[in-house]
C-alpha atoms as a PDB file:
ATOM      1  CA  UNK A   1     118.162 113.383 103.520  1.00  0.00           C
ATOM      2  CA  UNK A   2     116.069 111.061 101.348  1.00  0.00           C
ATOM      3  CA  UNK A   3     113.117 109.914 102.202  1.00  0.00           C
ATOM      4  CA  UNK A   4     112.437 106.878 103.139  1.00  0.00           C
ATOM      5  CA  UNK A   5     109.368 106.554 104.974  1.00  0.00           C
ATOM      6  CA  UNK A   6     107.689 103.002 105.754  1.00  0.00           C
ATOM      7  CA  UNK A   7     104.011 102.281 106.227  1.00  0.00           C
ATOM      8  CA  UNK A   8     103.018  99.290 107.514  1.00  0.00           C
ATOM      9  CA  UNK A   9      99.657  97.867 108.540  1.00  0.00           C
ATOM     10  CA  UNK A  10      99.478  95.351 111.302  1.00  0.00           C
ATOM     11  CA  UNK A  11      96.836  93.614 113.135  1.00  0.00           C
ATOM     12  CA  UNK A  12      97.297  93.403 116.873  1.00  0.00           C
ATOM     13  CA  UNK A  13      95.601  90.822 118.735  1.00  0.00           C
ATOM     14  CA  UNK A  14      95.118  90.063 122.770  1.00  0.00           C
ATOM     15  CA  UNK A  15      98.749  88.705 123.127  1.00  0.00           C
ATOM     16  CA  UNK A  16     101.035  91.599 122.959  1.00  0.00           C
ATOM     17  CA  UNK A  17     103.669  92.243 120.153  1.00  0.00           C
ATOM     18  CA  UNK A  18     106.882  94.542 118.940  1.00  0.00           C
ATOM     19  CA  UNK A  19     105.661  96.652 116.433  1.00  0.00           C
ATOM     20  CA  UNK A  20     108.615  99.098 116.001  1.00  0.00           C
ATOM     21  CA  UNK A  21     112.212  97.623 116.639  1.00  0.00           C
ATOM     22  CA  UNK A  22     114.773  99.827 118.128  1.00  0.00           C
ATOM     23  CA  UNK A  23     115.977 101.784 115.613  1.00  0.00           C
ATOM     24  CA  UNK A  24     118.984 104.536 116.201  1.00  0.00           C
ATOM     25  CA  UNK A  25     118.350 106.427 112.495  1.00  0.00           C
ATOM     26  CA  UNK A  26     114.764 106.662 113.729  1.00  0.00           C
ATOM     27  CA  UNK A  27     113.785 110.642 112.967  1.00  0.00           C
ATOM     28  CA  UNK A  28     109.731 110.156 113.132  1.00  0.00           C
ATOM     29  CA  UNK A  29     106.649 107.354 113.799  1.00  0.00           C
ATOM     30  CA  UNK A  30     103.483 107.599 113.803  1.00  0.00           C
ATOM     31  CA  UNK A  31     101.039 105.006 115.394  1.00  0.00           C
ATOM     32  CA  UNK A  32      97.472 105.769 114.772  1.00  0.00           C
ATOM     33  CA  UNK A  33      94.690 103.152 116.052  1.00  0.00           C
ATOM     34  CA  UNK A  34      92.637 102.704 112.747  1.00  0.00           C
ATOM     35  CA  UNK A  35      90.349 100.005 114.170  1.00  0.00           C
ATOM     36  CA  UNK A  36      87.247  99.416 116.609  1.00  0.00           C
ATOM     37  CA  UNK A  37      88.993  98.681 119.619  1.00  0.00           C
ATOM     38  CA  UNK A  38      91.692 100.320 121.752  1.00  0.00           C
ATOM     39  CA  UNK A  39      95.064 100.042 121.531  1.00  0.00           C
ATOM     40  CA  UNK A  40      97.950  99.969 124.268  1.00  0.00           C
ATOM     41  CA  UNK A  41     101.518 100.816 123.457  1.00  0.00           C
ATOM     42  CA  UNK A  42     104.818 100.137 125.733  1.00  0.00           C
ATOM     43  CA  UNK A  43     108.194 101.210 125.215  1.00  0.00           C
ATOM     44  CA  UNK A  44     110.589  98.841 125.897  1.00  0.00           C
ATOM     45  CA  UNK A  45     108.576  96.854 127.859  1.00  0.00           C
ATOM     46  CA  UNK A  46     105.470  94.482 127.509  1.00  0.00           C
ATOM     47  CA  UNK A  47     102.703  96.061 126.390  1.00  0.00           C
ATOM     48  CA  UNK A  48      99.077  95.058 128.595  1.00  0.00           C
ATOM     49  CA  UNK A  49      95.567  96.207 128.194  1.00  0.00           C
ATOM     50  CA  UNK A  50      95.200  99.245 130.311  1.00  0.00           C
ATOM     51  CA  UNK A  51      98.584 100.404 131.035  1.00  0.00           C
ATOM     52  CA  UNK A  52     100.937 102.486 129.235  1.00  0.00           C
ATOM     53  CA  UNK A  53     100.040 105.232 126.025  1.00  0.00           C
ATOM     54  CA  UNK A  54      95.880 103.811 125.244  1.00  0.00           C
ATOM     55  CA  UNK A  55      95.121 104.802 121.202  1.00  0.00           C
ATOM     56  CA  UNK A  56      91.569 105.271 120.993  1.00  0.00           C
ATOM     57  CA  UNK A  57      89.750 103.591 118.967  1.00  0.00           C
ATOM     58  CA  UNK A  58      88.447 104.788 115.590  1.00  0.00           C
ATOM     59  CA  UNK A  59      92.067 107.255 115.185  1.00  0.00           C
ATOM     60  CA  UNK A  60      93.396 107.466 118.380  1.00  0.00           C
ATOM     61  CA  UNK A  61      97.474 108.065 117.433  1.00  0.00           C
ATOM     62  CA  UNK A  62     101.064 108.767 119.053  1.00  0.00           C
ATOM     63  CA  UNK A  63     103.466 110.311 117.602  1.00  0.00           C
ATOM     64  CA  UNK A  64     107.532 109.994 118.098  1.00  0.00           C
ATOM     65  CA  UNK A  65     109.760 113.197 116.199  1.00  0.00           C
ATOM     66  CA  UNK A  66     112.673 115.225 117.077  1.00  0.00           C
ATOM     67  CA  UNK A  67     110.433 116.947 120.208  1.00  0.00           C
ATOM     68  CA  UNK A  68     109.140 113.594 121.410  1.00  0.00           C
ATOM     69  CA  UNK A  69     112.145 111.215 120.711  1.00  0.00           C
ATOM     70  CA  UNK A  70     112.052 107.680 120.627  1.00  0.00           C
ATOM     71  CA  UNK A  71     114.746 105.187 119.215  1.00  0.00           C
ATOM     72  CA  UNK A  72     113.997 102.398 121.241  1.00  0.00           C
ATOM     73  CA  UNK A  73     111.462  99.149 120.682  1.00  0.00           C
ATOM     74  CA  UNK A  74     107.469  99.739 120.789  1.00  0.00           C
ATOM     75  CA  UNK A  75     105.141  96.846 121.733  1.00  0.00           C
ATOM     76  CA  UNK A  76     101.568  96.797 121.716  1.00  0.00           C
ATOM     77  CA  UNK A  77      98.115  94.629 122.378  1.00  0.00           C
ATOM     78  CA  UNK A  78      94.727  94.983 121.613  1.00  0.00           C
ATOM     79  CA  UNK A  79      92.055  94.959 123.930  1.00  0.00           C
ATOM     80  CA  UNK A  80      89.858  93.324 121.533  1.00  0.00           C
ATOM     81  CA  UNK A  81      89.858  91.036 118.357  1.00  0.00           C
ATOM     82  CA  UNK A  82      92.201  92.392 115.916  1.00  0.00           C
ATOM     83  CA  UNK A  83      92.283  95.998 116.181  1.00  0.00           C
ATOM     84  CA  UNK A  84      94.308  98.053 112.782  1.00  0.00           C
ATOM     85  CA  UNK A  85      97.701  99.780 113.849  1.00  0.00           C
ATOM     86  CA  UNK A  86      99.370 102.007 111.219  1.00  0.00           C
ATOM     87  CA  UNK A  87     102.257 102.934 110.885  1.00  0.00           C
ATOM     88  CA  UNK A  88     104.806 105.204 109.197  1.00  0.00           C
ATOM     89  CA  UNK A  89     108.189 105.274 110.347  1.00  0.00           C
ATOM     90  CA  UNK A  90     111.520 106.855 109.149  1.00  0.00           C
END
């Protein structure tokens, strides 16, 4: 299989926001918190500051592969001013 990884960078903000679509091909993500505030992420649901997977600040990360499957969507919100999510998906 080719590879055809995708890395994105995306600014999350107070109001929450999909940042992985549902995606059936999906083999491996990986969501790592890259900025100064925490991070919350909800599957297929609304994502809100303290509930559901937290990402650290400073590196905090989740990660989706063939032992921890995901296909569906992944929201998230900041609990500050723009916190950095990136992410690599394939």
């Amino acid at each position: 299989m080719p590879n055809r990884a995708v890395h994105r960078r995306l600014a999350c903000s107070a109001t929450q926001q999909e940042v992985l679509a549902e995606n059936p091909l999906r083999v491996y993500a990986l969501l790592v918190n890259d900025g100064a505030a925490d991070i919350y992420l909800a599957f297929s649901g609304p994502a809100v500051i303290n509930g559901g997977v937290r990402l650290n600040n400073g590196g905090g990360s989740y990660e989706i592969n063939l032992m921890n499957p995901w296909q569906g969507t992944v929201n998230a919100v900041g609990d500050a001013t723009n916190p950095v999510l990136l992410i690599t998906e394939w």
